[in-house]
C-alpha atoms as a PDB file:
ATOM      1  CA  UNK A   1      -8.331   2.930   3.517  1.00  0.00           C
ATOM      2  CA  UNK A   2     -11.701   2.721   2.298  1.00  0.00           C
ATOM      3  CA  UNK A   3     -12.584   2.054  -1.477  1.00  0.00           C
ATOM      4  CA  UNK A   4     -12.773   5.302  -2.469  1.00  0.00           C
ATOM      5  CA  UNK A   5      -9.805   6.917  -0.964  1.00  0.00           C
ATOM      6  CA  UNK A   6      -7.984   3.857  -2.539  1.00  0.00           C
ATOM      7  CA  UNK A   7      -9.859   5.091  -6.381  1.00  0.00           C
ATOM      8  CA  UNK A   8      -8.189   8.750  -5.252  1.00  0.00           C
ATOM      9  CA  UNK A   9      -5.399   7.019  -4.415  1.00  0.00           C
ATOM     10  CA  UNK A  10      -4.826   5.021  -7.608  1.00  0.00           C
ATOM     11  CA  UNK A  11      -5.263   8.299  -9.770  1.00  0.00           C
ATOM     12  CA  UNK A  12      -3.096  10.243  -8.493  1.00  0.00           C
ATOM     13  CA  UNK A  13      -0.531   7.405  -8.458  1.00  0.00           C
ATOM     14  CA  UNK A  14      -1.419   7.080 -11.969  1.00  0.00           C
ATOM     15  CA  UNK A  15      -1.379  11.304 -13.018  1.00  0.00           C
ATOM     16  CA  UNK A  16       2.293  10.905 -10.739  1.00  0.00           C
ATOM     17  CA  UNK A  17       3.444   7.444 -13.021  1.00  0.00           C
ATOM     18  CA  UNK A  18       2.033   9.759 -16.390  1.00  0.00           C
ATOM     19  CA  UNK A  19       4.238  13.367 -14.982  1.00  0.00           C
ATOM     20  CA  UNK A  20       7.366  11.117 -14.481  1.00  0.00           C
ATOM     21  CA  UNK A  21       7.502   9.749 -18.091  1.00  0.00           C
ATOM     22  CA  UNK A  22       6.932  13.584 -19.267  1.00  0.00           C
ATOM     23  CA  UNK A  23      10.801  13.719 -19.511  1.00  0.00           C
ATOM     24  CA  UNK A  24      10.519  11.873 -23.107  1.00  0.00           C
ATOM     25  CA  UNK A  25       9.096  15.312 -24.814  1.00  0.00           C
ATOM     26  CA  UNK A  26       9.815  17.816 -21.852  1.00  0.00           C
ATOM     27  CA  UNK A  27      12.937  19.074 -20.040  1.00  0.00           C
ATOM     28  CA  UNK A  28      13.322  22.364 -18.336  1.00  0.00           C
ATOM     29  CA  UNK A  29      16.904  22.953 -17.014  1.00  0.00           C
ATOM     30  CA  UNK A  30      16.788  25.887 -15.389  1.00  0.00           C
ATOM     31  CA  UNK A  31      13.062  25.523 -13.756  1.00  0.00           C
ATOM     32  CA  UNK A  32      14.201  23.810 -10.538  1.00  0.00           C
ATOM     33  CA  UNK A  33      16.580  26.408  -9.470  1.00  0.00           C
ATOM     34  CA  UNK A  34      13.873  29.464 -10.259  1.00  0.00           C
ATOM     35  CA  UNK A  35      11.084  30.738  -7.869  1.00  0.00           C
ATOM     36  CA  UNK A  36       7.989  29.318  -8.999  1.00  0.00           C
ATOM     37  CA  UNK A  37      10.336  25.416  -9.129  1.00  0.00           C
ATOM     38  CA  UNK A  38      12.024  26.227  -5.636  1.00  0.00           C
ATOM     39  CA  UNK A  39       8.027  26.738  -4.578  1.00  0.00           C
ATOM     40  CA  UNK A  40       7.299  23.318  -5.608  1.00  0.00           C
ATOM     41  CA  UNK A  41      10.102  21.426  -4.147  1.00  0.00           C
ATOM     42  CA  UNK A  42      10.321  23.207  -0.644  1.00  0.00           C
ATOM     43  CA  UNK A  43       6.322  22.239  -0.347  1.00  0.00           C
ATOM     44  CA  UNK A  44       7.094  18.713  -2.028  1.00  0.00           C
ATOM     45  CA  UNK A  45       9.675  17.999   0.689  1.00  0.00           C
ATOM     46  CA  UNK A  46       7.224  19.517   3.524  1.00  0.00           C
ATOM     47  CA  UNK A  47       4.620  16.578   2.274  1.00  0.00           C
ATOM     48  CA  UNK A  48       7.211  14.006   2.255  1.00  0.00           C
ATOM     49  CA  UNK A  49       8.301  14.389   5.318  1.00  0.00           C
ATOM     50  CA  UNK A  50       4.828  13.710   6.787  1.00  0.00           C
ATOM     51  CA  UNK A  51       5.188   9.846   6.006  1.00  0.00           C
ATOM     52  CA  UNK A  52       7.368   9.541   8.645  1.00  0.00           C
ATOM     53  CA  UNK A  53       4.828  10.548  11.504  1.00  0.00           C
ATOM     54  CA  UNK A  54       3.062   7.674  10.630  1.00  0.00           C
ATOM     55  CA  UNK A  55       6.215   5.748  10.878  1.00  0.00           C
ATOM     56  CA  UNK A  56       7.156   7.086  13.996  1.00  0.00           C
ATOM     57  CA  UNK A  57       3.781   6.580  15.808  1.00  0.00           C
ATOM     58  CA  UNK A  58       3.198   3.357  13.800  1.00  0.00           C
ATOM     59  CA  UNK A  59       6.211   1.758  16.266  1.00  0.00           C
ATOM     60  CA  UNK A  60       5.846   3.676  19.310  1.00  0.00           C
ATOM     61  CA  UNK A  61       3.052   2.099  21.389  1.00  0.00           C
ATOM     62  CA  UNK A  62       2.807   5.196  23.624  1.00  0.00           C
ATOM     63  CA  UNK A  63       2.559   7.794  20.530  1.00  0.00           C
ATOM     64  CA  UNK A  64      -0.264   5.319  19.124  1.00  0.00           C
ATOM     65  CA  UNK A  65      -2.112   5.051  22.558  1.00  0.00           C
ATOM     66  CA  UNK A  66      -1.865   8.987  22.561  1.00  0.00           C
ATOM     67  CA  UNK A  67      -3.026   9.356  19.081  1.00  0.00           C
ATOM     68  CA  UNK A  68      -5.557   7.132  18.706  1.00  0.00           C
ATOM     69  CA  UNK A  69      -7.136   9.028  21.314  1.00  0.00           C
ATOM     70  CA  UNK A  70      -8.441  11.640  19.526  1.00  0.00           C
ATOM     71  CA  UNK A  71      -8.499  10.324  16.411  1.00  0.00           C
ATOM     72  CA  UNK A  72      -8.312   6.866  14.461  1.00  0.00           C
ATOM     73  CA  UNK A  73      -5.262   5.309  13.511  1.00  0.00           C
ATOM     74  CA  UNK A  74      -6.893   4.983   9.918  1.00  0.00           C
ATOM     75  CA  UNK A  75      -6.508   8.736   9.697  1.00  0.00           C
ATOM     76  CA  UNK A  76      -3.229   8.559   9.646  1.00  0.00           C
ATOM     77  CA  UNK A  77      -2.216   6.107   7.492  1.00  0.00           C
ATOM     78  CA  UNK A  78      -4.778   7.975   4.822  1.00  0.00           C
ATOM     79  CA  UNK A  79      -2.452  11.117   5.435  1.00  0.00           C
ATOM     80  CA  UNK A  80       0.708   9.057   4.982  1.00  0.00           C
ATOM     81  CA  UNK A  81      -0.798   7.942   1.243  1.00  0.00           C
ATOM     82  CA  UNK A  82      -1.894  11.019   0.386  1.00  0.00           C
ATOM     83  CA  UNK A  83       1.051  13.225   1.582  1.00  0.00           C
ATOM     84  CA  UNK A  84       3.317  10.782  -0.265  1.00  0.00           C
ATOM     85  CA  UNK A  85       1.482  10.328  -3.617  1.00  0.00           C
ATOM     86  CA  UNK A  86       1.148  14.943  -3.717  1.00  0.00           C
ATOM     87  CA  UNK A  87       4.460  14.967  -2.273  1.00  0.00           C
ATOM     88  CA  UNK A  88       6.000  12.810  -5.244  1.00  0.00           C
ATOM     89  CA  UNK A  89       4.016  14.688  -7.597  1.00  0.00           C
ATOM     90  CA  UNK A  90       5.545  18.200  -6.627  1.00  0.00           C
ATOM     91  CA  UNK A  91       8.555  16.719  -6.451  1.00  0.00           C
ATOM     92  CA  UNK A  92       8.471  15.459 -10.055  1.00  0.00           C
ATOM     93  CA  UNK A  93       7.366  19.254 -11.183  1.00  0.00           C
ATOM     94  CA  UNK A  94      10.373  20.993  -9.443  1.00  0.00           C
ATOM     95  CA  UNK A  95      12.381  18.650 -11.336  1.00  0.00           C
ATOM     96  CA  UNK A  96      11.597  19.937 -14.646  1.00  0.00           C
ATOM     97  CA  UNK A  97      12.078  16.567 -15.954  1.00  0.00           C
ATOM     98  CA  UNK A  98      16.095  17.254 -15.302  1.00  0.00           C
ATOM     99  CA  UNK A  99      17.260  14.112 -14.651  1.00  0.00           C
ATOM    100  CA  UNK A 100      21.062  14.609 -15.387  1.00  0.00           C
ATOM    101  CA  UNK A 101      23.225  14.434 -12.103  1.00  0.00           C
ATOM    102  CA  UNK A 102      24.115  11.383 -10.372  1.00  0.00           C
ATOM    103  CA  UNK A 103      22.242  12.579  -6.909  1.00  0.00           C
ATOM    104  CA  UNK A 104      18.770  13.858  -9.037  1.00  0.00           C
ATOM    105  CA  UNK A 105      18.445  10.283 -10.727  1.00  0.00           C
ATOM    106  CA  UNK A 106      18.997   8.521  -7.450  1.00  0.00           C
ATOM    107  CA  UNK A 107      16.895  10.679  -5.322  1.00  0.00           C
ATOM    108  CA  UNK A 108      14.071  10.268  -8.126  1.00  0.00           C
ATOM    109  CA  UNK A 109      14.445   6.638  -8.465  1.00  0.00           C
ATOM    110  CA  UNK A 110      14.201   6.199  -4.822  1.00  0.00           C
ATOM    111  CA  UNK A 111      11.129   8.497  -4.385  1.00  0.00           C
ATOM    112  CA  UNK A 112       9.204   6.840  -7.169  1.00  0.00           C
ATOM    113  CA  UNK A 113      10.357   3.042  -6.004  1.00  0.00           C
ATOM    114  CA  UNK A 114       9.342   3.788  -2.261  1.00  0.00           C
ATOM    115  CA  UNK A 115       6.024   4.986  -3.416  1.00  0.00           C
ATOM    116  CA  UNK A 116       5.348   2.140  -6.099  1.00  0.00           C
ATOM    117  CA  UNK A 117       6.411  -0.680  -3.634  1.00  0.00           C
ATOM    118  CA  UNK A 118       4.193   1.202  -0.934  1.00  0.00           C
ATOM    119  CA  UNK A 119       1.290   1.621  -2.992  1.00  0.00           C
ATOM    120  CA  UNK A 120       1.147  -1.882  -4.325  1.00  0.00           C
ATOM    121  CA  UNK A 121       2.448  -3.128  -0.528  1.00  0.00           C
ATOM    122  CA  UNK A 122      -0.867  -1.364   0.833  1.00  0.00           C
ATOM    123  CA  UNK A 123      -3.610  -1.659  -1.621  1.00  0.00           C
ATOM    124  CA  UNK A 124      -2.870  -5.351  -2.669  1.00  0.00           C
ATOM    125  CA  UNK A 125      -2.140  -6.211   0.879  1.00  0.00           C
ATOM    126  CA  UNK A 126      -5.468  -4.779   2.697  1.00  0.00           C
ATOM    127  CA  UNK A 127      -6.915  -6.467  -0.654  1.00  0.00           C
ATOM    128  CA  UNK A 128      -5.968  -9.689   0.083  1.00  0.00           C
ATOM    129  CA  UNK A 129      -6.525  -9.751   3.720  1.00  0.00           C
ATOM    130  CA  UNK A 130      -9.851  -8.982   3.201  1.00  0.00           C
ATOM    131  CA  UNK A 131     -10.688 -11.648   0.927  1.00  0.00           C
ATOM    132  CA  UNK A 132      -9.356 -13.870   3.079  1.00  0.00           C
ATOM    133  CA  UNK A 133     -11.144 -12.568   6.237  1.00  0.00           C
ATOM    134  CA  UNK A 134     -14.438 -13.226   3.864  1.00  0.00           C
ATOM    135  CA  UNK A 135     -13.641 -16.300   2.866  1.00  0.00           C
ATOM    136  CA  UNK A 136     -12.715 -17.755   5.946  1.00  0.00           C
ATOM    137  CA  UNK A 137     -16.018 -16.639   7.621  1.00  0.00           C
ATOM    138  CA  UNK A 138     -17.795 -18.452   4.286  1.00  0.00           C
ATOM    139  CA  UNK A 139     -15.440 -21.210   4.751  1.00  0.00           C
ATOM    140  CA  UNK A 140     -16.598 -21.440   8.508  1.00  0.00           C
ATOM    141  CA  UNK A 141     -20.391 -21.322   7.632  1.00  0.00           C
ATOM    142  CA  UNK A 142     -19.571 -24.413   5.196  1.00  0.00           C
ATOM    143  CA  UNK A 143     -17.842 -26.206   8.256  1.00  0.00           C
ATOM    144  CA  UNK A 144     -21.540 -25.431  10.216  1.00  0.00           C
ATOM    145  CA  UNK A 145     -23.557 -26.715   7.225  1.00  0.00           C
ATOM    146  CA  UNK A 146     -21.502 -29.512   6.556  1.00  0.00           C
ATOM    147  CA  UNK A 147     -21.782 -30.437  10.442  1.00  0.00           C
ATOM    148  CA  UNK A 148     -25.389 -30.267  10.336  1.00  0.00           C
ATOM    149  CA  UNK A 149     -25.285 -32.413   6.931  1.00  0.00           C
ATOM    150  CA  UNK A 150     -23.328 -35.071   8.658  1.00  0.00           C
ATOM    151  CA  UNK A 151     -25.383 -35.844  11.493  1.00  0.00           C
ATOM    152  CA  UNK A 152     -28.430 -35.704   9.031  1.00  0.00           C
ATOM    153  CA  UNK A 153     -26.714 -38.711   7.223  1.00  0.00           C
ATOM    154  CA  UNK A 154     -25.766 -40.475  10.221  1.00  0.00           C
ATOM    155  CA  UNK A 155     -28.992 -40.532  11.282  1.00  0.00           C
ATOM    156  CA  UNK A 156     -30.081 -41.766   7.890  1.00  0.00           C
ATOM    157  CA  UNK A 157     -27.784 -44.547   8.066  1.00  0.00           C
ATOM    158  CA  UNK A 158     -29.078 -45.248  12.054  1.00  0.00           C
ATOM    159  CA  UNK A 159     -32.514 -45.154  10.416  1.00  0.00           C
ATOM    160  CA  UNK A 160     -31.925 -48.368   8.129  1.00  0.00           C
ATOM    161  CA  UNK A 161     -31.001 -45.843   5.127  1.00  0.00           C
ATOM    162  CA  UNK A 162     -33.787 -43.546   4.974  1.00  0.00           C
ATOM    163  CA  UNK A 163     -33.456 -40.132   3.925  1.00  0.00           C
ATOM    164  CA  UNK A 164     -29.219 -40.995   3.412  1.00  0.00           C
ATOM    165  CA  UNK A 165     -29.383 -41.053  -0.251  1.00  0.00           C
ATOM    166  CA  UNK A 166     -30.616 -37.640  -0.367  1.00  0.00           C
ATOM    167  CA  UNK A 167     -28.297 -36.148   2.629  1.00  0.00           C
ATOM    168  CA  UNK A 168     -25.165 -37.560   0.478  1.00  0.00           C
ATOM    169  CA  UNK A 169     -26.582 -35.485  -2.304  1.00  0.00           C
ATOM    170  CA  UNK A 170     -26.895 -32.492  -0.108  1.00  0.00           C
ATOM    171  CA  UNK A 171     -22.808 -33.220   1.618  1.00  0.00           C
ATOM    172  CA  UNK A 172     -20.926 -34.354  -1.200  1.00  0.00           C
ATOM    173  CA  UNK A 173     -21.476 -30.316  -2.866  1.00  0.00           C
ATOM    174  CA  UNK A 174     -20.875 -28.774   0.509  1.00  0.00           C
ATOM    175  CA  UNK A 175     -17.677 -30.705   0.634  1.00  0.00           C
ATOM    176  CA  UNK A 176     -16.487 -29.825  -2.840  1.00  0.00           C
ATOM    177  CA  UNK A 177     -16.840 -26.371  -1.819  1.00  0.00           C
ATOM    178  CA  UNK A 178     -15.171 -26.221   1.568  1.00  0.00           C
ATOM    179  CA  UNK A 179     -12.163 -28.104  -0.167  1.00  0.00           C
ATOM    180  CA  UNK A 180     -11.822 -25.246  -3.008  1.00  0.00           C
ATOM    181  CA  UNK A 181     -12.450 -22.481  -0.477  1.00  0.00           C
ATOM    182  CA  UNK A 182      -9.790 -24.171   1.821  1.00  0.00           C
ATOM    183  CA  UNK A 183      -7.245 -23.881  -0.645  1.00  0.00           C
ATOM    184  CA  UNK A 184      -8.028 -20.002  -2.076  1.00  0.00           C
ATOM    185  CA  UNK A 185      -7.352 -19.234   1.681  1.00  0.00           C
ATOM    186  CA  UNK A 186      -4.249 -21.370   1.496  1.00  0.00           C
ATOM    187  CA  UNK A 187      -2.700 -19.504  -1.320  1.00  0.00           C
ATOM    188  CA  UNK A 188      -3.794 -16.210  -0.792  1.00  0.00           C
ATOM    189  CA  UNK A 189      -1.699 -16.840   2.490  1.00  0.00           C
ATOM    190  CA  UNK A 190       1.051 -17.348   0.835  1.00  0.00           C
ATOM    191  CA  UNK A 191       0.202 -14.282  -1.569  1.00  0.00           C
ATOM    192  CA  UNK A 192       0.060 -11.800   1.347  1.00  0.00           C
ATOM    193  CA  UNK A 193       3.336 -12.765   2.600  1.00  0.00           C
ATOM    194  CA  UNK A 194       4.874 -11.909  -0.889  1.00  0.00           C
ATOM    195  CA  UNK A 195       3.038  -8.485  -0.272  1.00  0.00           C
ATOM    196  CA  UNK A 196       4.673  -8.228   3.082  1.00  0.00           C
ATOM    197  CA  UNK A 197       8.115  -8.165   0.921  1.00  0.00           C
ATOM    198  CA  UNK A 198       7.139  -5.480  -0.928  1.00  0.00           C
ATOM    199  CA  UNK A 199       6.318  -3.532   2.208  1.00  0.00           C
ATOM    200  CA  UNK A 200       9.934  -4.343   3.449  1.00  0.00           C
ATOM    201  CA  UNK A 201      11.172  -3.234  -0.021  1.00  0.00           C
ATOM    202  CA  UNK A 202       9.179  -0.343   1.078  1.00  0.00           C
ATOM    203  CA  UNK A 203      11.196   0.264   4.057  1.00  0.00           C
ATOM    204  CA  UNK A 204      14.216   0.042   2.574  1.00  0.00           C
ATOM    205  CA  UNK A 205      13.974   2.257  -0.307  1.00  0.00           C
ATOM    206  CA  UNK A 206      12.344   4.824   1.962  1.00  0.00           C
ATOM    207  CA  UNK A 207      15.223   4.959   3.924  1.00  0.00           C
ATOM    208  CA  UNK A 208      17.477   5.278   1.354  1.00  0.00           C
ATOM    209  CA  UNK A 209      15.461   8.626  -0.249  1.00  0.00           C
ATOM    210  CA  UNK A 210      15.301  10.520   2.728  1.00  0.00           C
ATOM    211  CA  UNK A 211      18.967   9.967   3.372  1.00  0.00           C
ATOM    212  CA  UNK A 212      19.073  11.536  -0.168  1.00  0.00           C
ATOM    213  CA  UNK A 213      16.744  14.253   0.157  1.00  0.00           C
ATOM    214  CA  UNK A 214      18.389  15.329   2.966  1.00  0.00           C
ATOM    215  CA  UNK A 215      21.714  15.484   1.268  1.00  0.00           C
ATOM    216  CA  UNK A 216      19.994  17.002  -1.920  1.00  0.00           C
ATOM    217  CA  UNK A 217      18.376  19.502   0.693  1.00  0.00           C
ATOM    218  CA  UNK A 218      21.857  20.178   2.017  1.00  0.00           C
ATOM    219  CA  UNK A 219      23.218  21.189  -1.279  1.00  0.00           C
ATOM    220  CA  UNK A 220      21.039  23.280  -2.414  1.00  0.00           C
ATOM    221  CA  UNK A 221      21.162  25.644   0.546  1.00  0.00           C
ATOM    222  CA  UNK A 222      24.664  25.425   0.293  1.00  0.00           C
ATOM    223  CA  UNK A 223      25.696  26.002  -3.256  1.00  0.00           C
ATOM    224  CA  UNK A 224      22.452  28.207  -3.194  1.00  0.00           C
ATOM    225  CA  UNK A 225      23.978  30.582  -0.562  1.00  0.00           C
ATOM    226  CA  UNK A 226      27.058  30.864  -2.398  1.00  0.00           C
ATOM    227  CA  UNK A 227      25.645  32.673  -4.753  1.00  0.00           C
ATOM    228  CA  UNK A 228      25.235  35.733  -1.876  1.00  0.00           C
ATOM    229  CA  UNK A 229      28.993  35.684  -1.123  1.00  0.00           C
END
């Protein structure tokens, strides 16, 4: 994802984290179960379930290579944000803010904790490997400059000490900077592979809402259909 679809991104996470705390002042009981609410989550559930193409062709190396034909694998993945950020958010208004049965909290909590862990998993991820990718190619011009400076000073020294005092001027900064660079790659390292929890946290709470959307999807075409008996 490119910076701006991650600003998109980011506000309509934040609009979606703004609509879920509307339950403090707002609660409509009966406006999941009318037309207008049915509307909502029937077209919520058709965007969630587009995630899971990207899943599927994600781990299927003969989907990807068939894919990525045609189109980038980049597309994709910006479909699998989007669909799951508009997909939560029409979920959240065919709720009505009625968050009173055991299988409504759980299916909400799930939704909202697979798309917080795989918002933060993402952005902060592809955040961090970039950096590192940059500093690693400044850290390996330093390496080149500090080459050059070496031989420069050993040649200095060869030369009965001409020109060294002002090469170890020139090395001694070059080294200080390599060193700190060297360790900002070291520990954002170790900060991507806390991110690569949260995209297994991801995984797992994923998993866990679509098993209960499916039973939530199950029950209300059953009890709905009782009502035609």
């Amino acid at each position: 994802m490119g910076k701006q679809d991650r600003i998109v991104a980011t506000i309509i996470f934040s609009v979606l984290a703004v609509l879920w705390l509307g339950f403090l002042v707002h609660r409509s009981p009966f406006f999941a179960g009318s037309l207008l609410g049915g509307v909502f989550g029937v077209v919520g559930a058709a965007c969630m379930l587009v995630p899971l193409v990207y899943t599927v062709v994600k781990r299927s190396a003969k989907l990807r290579r068939a894919f990525t034909k045609k189109h980038s694998f980049g597309s994709l993945l910006q479909a699998h944000v989007y669909f799951g950020l508009i997909g939560a958010l029409l979920a959240i208004i065919h709720s009505g803010h009625k968050f009173q049965s055991v299988l409504g909290v759980a299916l909400t909590a799930s939704m909202l904790l697979s798309v917080l862990t795989g918002f933060i998993g993402q952005y902060y991820l592809r955040y961090v490997a970039e950096n590192i990718r940059e500093r690693k190619a400044q850290l390996d011009g330093l390496w080149r400059s500090l080459d050059g400076q070496y031989w420069t000073y050993a040649q200095g020294l060869a030369a009965d000490g001409a020109g060294t005092v002002k090469a170890a001027a020139e090395l001694l900064p070059l080294v200080s900077a390599a060193a700190d660079l060297q360790y900002s790659v070291q520990f954002q390292g170790r900060v991507r592979k806390l991110f690569n929890a949260w995209l297994s946290a991801h995984i797992a709470f994923s998993i866990i809402f679509y098993l209960l959307l499916a039973l939530h999807i199950w029950a209300g075409i059953y009890f709905g259909l009782r009502w035609f008996r």
